[in-house]
Structures are given as structure tokens and as C-alpha cells.
PDB file of N, CA and C in Angstrom:
ATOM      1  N   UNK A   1      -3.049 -26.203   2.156  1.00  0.00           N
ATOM      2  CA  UNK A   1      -2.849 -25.758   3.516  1.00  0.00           C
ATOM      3  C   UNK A   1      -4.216 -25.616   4.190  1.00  0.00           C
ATOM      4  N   UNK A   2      -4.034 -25.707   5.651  1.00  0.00           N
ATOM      5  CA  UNK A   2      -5.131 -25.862   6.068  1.00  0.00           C
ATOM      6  C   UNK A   2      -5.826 -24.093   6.751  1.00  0.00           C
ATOM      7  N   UNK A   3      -6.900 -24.022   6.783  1.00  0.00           N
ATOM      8  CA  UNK A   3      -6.601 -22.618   7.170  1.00  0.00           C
ATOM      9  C   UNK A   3      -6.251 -22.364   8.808  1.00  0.00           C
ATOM     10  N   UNK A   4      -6.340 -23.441   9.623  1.00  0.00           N
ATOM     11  CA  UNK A   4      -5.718 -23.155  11.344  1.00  0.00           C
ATOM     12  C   UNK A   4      -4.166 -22.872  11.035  1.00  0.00           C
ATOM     13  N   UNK A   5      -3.561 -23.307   9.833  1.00  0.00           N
ATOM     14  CA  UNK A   5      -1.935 -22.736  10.230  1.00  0.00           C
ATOM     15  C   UNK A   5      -1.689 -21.724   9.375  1.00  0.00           C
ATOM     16  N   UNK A   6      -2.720 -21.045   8.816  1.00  0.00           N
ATOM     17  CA  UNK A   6      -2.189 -19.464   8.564  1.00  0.00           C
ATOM     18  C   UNK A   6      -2.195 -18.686   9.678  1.00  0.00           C
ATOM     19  N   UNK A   7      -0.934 -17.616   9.763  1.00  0.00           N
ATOM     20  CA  UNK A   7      -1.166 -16.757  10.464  1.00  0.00           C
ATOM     21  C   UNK A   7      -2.518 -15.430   9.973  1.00  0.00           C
ATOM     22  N   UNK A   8      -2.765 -15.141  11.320  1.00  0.00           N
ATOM     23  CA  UNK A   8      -3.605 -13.554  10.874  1.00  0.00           C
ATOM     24  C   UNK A   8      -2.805 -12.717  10.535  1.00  0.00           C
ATOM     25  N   UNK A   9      -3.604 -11.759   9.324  1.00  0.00           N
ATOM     26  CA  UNK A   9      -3.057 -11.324   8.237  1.00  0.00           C
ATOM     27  C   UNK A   9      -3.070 -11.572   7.136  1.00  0.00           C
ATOM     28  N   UNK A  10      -2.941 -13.178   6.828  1.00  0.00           N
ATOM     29  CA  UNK A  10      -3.114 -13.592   5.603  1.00  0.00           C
ATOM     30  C   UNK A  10      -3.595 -13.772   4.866  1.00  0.00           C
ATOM     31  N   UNK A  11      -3.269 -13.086   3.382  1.00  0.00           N
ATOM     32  CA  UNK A  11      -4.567 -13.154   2.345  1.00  0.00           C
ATOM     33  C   UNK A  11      -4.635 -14.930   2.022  1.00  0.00           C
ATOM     34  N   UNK A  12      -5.963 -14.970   1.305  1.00  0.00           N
ATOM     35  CA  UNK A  12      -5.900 -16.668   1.189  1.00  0.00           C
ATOM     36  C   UNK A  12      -7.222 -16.598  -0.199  1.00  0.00           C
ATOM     37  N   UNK A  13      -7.187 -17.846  -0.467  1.00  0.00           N
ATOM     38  CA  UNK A  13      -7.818 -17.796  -1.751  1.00  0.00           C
ATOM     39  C   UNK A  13      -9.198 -19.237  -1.046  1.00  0.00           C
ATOM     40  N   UNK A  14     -10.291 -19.276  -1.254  1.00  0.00           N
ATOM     41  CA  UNK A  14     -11.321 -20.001  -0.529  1.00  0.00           C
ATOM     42  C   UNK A  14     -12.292 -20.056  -1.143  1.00  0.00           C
ATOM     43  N   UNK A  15     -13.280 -20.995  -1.987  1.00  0.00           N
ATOM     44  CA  UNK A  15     -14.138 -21.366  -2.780  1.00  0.00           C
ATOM     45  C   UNK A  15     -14.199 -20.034  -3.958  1.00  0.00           C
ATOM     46  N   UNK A  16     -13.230 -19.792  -4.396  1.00  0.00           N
ATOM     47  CA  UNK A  16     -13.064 -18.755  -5.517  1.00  0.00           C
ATOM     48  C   UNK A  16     -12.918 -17.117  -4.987  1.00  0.00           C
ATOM     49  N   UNK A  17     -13.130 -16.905  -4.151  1.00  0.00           N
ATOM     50  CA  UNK A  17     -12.780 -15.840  -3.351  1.00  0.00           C
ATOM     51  C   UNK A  17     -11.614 -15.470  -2.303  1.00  0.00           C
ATOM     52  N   UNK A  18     -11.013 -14.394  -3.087  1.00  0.00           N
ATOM     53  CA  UNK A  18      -9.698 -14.158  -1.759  1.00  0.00           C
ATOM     54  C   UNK A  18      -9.901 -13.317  -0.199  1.00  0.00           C
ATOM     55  N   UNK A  19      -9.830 -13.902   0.537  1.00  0.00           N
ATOM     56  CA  UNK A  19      -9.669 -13.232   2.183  1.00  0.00           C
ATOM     57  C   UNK A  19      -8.677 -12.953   2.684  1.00  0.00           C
ATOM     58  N   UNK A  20      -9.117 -12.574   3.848  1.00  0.00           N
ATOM     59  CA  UNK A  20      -7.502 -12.133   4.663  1.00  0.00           C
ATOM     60  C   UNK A  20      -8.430 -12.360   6.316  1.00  0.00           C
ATOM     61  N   UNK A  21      -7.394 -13.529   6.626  1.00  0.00           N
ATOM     62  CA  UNK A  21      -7.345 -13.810   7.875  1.00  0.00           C
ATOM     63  C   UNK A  21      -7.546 -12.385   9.182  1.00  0.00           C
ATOM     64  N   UNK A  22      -8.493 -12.501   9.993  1.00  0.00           N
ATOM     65  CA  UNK A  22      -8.450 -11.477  10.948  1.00  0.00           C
ATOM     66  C   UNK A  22      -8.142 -12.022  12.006  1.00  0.00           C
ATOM     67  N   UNK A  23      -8.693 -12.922  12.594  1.00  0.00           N
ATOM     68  CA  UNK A  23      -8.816 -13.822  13.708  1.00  0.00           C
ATOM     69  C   UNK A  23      -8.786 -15.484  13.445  1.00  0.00           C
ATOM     70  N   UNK A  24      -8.013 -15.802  14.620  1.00  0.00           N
ATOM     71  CA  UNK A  24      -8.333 -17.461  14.617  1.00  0.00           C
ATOM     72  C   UNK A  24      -9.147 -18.305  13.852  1.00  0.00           C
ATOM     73  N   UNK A  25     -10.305 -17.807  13.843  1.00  0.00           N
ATOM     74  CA  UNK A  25     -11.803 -18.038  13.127  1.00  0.00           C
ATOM     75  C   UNK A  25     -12.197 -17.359  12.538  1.00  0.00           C
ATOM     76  N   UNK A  26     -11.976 -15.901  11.766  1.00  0.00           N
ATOM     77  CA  UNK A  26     -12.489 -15.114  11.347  1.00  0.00           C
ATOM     78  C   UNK A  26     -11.692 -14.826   9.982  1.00  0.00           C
ATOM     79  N   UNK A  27     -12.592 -14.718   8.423  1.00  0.00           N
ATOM     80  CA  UNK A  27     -11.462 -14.016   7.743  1.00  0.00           C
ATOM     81  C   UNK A  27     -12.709 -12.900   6.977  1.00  0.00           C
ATOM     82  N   UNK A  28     -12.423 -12.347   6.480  1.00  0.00           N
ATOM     83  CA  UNK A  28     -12.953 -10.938   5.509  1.00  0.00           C
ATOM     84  C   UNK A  28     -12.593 -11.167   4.133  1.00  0.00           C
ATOM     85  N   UNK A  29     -14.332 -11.577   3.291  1.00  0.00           N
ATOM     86  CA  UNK A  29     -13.736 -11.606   2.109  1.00  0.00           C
ATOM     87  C   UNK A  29     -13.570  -9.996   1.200  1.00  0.00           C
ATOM     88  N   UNK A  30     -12.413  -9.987   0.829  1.00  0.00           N
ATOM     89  CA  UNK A  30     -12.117  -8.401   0.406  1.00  0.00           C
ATOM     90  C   UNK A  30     -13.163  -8.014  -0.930  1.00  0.00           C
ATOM     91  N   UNK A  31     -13.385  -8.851  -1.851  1.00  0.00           N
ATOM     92  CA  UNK A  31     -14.273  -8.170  -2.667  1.00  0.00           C
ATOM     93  C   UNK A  31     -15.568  -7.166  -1.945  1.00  0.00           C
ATOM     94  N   UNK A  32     -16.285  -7.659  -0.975  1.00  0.00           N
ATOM     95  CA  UNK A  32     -17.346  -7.084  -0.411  1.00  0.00           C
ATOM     96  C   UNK A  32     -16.964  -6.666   1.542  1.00  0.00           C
ATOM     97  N   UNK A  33     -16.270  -6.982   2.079  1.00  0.00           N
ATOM     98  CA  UNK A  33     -15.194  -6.954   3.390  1.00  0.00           C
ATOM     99  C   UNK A  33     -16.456  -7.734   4.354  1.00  0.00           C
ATOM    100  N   UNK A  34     -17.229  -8.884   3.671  1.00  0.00           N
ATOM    101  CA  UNK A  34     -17.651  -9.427   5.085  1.00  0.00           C
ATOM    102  C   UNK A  34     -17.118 -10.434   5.757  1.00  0.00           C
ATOM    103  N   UNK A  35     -17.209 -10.540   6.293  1.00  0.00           N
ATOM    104  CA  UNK A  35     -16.976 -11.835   7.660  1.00  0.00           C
ATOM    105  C   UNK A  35     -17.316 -13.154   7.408  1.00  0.00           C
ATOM    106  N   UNK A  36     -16.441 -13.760   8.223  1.00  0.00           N
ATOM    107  CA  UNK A  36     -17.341 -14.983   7.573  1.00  0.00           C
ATOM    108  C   UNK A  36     -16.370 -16.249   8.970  1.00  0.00           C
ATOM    109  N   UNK A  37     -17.144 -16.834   9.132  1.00  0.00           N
ATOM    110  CA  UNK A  37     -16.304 -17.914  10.122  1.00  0.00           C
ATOM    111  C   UNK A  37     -15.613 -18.871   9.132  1.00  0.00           C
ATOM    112  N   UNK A  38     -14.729 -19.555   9.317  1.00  0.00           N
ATOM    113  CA  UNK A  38     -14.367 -20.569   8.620  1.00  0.00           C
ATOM    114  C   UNK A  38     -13.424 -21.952   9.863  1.00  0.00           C
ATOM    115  N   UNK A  39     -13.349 -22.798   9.080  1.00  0.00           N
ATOM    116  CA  UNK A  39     -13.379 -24.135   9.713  1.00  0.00           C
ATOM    117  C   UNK A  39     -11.910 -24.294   9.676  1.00  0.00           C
ATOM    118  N   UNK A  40     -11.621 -24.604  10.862  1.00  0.00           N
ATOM    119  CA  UNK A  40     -10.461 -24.305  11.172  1.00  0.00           C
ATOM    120  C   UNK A  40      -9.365 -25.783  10.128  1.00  0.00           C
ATOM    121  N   UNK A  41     -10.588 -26.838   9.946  1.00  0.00           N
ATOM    122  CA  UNK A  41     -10.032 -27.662   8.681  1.00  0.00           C
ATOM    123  C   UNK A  41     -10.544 -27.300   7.348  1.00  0.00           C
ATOM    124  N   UNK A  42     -10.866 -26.362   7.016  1.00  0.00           N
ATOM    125  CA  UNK A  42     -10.817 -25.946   5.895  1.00  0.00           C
ATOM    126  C   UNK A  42      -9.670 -25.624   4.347  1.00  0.00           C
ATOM    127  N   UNK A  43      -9.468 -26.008   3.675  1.00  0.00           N
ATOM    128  CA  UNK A  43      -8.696 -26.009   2.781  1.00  0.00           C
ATOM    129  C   UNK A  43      -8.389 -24.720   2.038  1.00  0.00           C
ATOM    130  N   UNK A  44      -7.766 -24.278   2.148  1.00  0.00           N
ATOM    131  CA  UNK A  44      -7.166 -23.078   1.108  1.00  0.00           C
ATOM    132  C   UNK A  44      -6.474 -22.965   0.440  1.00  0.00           C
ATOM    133  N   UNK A  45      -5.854 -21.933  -0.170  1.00  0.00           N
ATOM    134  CA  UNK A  45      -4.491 -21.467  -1.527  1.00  0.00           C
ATOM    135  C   UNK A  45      -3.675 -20.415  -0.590  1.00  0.00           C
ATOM    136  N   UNK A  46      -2.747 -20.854  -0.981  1.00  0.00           N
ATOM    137  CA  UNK A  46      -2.317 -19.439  -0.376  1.00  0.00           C
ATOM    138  C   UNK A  46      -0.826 -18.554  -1.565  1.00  0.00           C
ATOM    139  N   UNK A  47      -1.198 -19.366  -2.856  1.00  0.00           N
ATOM    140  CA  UNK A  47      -1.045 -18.910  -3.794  1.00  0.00           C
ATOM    141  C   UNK A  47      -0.809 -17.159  -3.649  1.00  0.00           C
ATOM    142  N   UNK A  48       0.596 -16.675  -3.688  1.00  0.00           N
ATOM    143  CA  UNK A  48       0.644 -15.002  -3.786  1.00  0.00           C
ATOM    144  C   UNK A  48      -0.133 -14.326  -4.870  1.00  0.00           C
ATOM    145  N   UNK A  49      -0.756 -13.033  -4.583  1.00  0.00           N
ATOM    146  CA  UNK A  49      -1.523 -12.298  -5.497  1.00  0.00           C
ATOM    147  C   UNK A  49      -0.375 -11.591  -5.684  1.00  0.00           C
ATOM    148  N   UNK A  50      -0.663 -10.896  -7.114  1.00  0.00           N
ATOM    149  CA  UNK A  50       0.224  -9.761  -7.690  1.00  0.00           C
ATOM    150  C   UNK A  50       0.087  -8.545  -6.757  1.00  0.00           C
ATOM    151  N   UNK A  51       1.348  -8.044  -6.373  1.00  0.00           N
ATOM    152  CA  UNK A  51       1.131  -6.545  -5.873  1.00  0.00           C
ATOM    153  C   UNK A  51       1.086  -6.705  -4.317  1.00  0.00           C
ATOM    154  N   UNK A  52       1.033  -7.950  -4.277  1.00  0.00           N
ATOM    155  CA  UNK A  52       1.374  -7.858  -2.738  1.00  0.00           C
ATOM    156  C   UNK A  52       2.519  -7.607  -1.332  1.00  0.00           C
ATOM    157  N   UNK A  53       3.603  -7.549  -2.384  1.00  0.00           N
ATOM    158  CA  UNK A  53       4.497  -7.564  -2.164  1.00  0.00           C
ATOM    159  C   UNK A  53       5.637  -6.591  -3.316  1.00  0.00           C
ATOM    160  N   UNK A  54       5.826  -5.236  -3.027  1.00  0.00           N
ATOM    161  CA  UNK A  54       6.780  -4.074  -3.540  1.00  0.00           C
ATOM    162  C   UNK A  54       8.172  -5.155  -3.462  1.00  0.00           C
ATOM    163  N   UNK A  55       8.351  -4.872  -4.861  1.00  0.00           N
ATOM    164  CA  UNK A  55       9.573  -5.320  -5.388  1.00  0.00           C
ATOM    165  C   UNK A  55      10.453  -4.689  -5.081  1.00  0.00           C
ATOM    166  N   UNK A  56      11.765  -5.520  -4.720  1.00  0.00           N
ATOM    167  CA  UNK A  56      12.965  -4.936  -3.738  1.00  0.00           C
ATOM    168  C   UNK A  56      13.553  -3.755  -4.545  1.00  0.00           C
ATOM    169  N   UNK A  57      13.598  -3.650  -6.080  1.00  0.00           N
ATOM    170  CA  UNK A  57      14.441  -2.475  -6.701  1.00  0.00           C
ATOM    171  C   UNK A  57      13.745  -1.343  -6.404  1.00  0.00           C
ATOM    172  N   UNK A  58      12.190  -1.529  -6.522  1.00  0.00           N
ATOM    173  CA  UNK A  58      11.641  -0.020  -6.118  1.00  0.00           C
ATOM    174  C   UNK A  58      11.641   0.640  -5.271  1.00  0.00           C
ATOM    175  N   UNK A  59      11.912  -0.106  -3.863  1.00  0.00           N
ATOM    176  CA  UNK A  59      11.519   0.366  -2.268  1.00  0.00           C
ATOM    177  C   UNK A  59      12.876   0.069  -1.741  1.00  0.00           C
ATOM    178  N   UNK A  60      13.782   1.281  -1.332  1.00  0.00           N
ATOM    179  CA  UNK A  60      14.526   1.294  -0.025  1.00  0.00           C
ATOM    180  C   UNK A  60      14.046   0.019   1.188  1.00  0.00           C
ATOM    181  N   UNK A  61      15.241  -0.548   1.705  1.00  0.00           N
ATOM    182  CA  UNK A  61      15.220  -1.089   3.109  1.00  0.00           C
ATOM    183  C   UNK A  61      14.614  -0.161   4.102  1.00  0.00           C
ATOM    184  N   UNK A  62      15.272   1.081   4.384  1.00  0.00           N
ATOM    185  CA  UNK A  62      14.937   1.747   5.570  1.00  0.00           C
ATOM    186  C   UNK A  62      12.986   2.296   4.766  1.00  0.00           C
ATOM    187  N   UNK A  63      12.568   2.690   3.930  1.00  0.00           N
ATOM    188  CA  UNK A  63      11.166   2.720   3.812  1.00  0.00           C
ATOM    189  C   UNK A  63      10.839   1.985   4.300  1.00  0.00           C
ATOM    190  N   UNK A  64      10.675   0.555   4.031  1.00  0.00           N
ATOM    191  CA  UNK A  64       9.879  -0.758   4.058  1.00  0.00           C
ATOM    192  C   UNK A  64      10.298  -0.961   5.640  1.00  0.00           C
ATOM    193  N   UNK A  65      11.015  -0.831   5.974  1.00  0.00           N
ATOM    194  CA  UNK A  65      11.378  -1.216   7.472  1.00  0.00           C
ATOM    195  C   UNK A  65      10.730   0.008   8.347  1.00  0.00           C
ATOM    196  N   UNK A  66      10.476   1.047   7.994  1.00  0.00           N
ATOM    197  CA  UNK A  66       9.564   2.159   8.699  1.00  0.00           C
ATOM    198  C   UNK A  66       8.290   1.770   8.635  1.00  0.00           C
ATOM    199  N   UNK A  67       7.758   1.263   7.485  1.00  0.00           N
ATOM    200  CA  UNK A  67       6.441   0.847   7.028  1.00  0.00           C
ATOM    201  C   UNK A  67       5.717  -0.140   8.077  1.00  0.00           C
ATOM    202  N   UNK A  68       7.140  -1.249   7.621  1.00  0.00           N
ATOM    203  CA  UNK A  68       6.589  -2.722   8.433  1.00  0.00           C
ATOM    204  C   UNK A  68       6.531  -2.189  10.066  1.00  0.00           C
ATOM    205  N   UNK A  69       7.585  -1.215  10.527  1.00  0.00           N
ATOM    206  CA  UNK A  69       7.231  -0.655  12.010  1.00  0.00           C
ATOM    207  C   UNK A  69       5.951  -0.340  12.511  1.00  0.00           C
ATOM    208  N   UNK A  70       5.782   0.758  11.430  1.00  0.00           N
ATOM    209  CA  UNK A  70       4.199   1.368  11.621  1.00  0.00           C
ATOM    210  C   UNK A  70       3.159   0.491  11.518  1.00  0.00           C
ATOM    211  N   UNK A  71       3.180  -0.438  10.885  1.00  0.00           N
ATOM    212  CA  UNK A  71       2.077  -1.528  10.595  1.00  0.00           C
ATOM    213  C   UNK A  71       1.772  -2.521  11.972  1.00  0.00           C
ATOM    214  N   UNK A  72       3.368  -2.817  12.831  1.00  0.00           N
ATOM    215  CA  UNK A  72       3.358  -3.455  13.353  1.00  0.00           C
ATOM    216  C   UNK A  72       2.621  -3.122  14.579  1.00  0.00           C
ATOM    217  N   UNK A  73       3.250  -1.747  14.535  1.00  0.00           N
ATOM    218  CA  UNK A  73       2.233  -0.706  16.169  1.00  0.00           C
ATOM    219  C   UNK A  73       1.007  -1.053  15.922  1.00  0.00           C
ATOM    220  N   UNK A  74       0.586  -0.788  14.297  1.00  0.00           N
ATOM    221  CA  UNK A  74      -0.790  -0.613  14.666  1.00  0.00           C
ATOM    222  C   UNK A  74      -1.382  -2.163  15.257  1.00  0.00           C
ATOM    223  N   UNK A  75      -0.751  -2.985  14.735  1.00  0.00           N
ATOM    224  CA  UNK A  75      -1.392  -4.317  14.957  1.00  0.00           C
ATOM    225  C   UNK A  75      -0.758  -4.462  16.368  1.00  0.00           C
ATOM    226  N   UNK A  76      -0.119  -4.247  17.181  1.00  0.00           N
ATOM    227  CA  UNK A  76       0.175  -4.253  18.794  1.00  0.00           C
ATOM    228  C   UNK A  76      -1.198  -3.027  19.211  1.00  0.00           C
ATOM    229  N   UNK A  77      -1.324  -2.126  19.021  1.00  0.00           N
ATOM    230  CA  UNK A  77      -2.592  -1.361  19.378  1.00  0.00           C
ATOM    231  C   UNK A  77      -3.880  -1.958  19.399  1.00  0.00           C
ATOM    232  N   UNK A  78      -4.406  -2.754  18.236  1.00  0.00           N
ATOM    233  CA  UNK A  78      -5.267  -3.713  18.079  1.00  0.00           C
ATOM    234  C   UNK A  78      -5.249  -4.759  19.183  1.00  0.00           C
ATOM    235  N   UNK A  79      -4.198  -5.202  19.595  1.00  0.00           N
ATOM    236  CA  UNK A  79      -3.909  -6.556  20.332  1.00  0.00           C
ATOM    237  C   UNK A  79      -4.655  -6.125  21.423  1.00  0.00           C
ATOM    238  N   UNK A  80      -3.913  -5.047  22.062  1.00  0.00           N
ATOM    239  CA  UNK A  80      -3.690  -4.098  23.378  1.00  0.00           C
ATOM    240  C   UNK A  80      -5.837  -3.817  23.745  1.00  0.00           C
ATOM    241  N   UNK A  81      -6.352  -3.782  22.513  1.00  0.00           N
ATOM    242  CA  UNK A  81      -7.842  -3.583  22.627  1.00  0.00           C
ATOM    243  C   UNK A  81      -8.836  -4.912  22.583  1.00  0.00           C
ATOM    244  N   UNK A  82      -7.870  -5.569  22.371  1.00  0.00           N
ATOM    245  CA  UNK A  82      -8.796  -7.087  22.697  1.00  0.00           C
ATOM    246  C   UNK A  82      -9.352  -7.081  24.163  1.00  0.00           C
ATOM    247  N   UNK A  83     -10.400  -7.511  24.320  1.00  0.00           N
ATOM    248  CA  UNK A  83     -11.224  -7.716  25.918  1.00  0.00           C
ATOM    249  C   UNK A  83     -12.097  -6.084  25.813  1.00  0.00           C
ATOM    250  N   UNK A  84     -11.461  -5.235  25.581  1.00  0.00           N
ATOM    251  CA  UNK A  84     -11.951  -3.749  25.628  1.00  0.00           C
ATOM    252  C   UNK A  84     -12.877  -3.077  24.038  1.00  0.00           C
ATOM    253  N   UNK A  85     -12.795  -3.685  23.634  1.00  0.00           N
ATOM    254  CA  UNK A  85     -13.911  -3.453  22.075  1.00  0.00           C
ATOM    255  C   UNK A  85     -14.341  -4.750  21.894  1.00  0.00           C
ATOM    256  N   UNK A  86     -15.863  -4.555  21.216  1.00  0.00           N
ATOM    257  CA  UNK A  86     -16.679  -5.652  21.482  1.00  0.00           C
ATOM    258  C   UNK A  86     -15.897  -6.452  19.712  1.00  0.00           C
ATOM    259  N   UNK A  87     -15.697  -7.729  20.294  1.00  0.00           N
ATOM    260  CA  UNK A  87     -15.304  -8.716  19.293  1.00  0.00           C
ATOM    261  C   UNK A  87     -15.454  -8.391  17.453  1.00  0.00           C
ATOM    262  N   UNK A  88     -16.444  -8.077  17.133  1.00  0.00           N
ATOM    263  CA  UNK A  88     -17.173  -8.272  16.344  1.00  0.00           C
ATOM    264  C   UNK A  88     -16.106  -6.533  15.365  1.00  0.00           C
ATOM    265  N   UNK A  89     -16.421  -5.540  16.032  1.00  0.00           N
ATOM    266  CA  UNK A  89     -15.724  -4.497  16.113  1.00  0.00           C
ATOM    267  C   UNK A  89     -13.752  -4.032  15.942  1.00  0.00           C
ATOM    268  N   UNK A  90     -13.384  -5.367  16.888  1.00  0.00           N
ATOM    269  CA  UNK A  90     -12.217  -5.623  16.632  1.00  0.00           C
ATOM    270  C   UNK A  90     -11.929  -6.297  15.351  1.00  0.00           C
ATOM    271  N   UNK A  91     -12.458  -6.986  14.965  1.00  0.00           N
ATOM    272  CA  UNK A  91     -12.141  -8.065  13.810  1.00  0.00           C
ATOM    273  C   UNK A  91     -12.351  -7.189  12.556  1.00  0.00           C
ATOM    274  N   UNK A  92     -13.366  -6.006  12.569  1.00  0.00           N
ATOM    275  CA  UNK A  92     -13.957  -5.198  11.601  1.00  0.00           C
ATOM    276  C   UNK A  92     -12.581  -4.247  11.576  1.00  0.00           C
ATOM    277  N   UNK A  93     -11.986  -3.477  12.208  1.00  0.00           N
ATOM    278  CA  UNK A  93     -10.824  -2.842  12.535  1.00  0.00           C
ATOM    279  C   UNK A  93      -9.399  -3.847  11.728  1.00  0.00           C
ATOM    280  N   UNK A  94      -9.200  -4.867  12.460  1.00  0.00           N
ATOM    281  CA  UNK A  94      -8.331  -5.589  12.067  1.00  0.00           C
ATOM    282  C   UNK A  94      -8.377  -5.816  10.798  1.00  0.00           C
ATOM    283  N   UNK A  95      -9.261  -6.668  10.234  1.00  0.00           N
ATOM    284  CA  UNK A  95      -9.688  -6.673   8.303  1.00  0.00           C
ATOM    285  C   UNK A  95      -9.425  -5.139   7.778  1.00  0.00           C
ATOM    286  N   UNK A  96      -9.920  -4.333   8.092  1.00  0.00           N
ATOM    287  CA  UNK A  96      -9.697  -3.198   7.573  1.00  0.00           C
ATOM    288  C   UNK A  96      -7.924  -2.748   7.545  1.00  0.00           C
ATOM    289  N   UNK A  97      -7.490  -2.828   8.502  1.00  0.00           N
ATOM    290  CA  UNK A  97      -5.753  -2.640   8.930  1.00  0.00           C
ATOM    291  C   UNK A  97      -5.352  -3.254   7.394  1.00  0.00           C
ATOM    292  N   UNK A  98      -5.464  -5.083   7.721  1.00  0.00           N
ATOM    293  CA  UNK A  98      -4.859  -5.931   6.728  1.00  0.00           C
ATOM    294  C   UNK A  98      -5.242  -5.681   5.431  1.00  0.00           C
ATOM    295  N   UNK A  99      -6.186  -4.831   5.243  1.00  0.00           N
ATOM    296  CA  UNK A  99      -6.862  -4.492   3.389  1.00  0.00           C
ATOM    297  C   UNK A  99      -6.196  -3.114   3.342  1.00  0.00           C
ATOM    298  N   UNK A 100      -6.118  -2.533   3.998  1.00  0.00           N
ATOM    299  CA  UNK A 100      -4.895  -1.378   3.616  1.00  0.00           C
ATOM    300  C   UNK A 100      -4.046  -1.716   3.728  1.00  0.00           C
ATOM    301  N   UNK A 101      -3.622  -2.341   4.157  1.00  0.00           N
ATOM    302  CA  UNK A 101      -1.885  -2.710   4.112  1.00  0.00           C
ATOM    303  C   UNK A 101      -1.373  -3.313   2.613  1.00  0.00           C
ATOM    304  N   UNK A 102      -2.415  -4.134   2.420  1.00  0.00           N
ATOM    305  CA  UNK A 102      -2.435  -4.875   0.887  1.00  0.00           C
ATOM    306  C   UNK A 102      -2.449  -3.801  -0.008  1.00  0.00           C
ATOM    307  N   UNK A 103      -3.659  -2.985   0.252  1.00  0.00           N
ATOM    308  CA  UNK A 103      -3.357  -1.395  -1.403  1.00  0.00           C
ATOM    309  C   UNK A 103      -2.250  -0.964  -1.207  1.00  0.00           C
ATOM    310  N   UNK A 104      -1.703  -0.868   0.326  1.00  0.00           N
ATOM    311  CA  UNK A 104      -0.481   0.485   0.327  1.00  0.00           C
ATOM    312  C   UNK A 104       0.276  -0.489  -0.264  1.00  0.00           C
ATOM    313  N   UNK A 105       0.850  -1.584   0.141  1.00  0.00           N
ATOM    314  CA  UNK A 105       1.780  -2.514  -0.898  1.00  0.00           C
ATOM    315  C   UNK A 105       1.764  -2.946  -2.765  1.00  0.00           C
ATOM    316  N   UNK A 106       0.226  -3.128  -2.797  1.00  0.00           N
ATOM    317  CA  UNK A 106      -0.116  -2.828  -4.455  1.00  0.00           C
ATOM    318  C   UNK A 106       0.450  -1.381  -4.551  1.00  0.00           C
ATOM    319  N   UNK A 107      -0.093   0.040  -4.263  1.00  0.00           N
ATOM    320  CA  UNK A 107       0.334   1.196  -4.812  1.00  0.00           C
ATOM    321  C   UNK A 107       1.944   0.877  -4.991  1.00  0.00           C
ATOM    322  N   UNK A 108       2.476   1.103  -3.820  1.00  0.00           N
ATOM    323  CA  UNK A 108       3.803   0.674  -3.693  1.00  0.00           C
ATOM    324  C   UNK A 108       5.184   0.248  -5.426  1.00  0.00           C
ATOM    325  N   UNK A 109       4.214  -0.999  -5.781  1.00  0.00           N
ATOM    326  CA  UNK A 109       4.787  -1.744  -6.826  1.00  0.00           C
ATOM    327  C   UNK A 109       4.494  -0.571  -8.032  1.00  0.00           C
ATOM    328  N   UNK A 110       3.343  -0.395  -8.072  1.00  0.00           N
ATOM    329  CA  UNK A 110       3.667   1.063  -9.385  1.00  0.00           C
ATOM    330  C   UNK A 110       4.355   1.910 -10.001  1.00  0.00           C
TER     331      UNK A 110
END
């Protein structure tokens, strides 16, 4: 897959290192959370990591559906601050959102 048709959000796997999409052009590699531009023809994995996803026996519908709510505000709040926080700042915010969202879903599976 190429990385222009992941959505943001998505973790991805990229010269041996996994990221998570922030922006169009932007992803955060999570071992160290920097930045990094990438090419919008660039090649990736998008191979699932363990833990990314709470297995349906452990987690209630109505949890996970409160969860995915709250997650979603926050990422409409983010949107809502585009033009109004300097770029660089937003994307730092956003990576951060999407790397907690990933632990709270690893804890989750435990």
C-alpha cells in the first residue's frame, strides 16, 4: 500500500519502524515520537500490530462505542484548531491523540 491512501490515524510499518499517520504528509515514528515527512508514493505495511485492537469478548459494545465517541470529539476538536495552532504543534497534538489511543487499546486487551 501506498502511504497517500492511508487514512490519518494509521499505524504503519516503514523501513523497519512503525508510525502512525498524523497528517497528509506527516507520520510520528512511535519508538522515539518524531516527525518525519514521507512521500506520498512511499511504500508501507500496514500489517496489524498485536493489541491494537481489544478483543470483542473482553469489551462491551456500549464501552467501545463511548470510547470510539470520545476519541472521535477529540479528533473533531483537533480539526476545529487547524488554521488556529501553528502546524507543526497540531501534528505534535494529533500523534500524541493517535499514540494514546493505541496504549488505551493495548491496556484494553489485558
Amino acid at each position: 500500500m501506498k502511504f497517500h491512501q492511508l487514512p490519518v490515524g494509521t499505524r504503519f510499518r516503514l523501513d523497519g519502524d512503525w508510525y502512525l499517520k498524523c497528517t497528509p504528509l506527516v507520520a510520528t515514528r512511535e519508538t522515539d515520537r518524531q516527525d518525519r515527512l514521507i512521500r506520498r508514493s512511499a511504500r508501507v505495511e500496514t500489517t496489524p500490530v498485536a493489541g491494537t485492537e481489544p478483543p470483542a469478548e473482553r469489551t462491551s459494545p456500549p464501552f467501545m462505542a463511548a470510547l470510539e465517541a470520545y476519541h472521535r470529539t477529540c479528533s473533531d476538536c483537533l480539526e476545529r484548531a487547524r488554521g488556529h495552532l501553528p502546524a507543526p504543534l497540531l501534528a505534535d497534538l494529533t500523534a500524541r491523540r493517535d499514540i494514546a489511543w493505541s496504549e488505551l487499546l493495548q491496556r484494553l486487551e489485558r
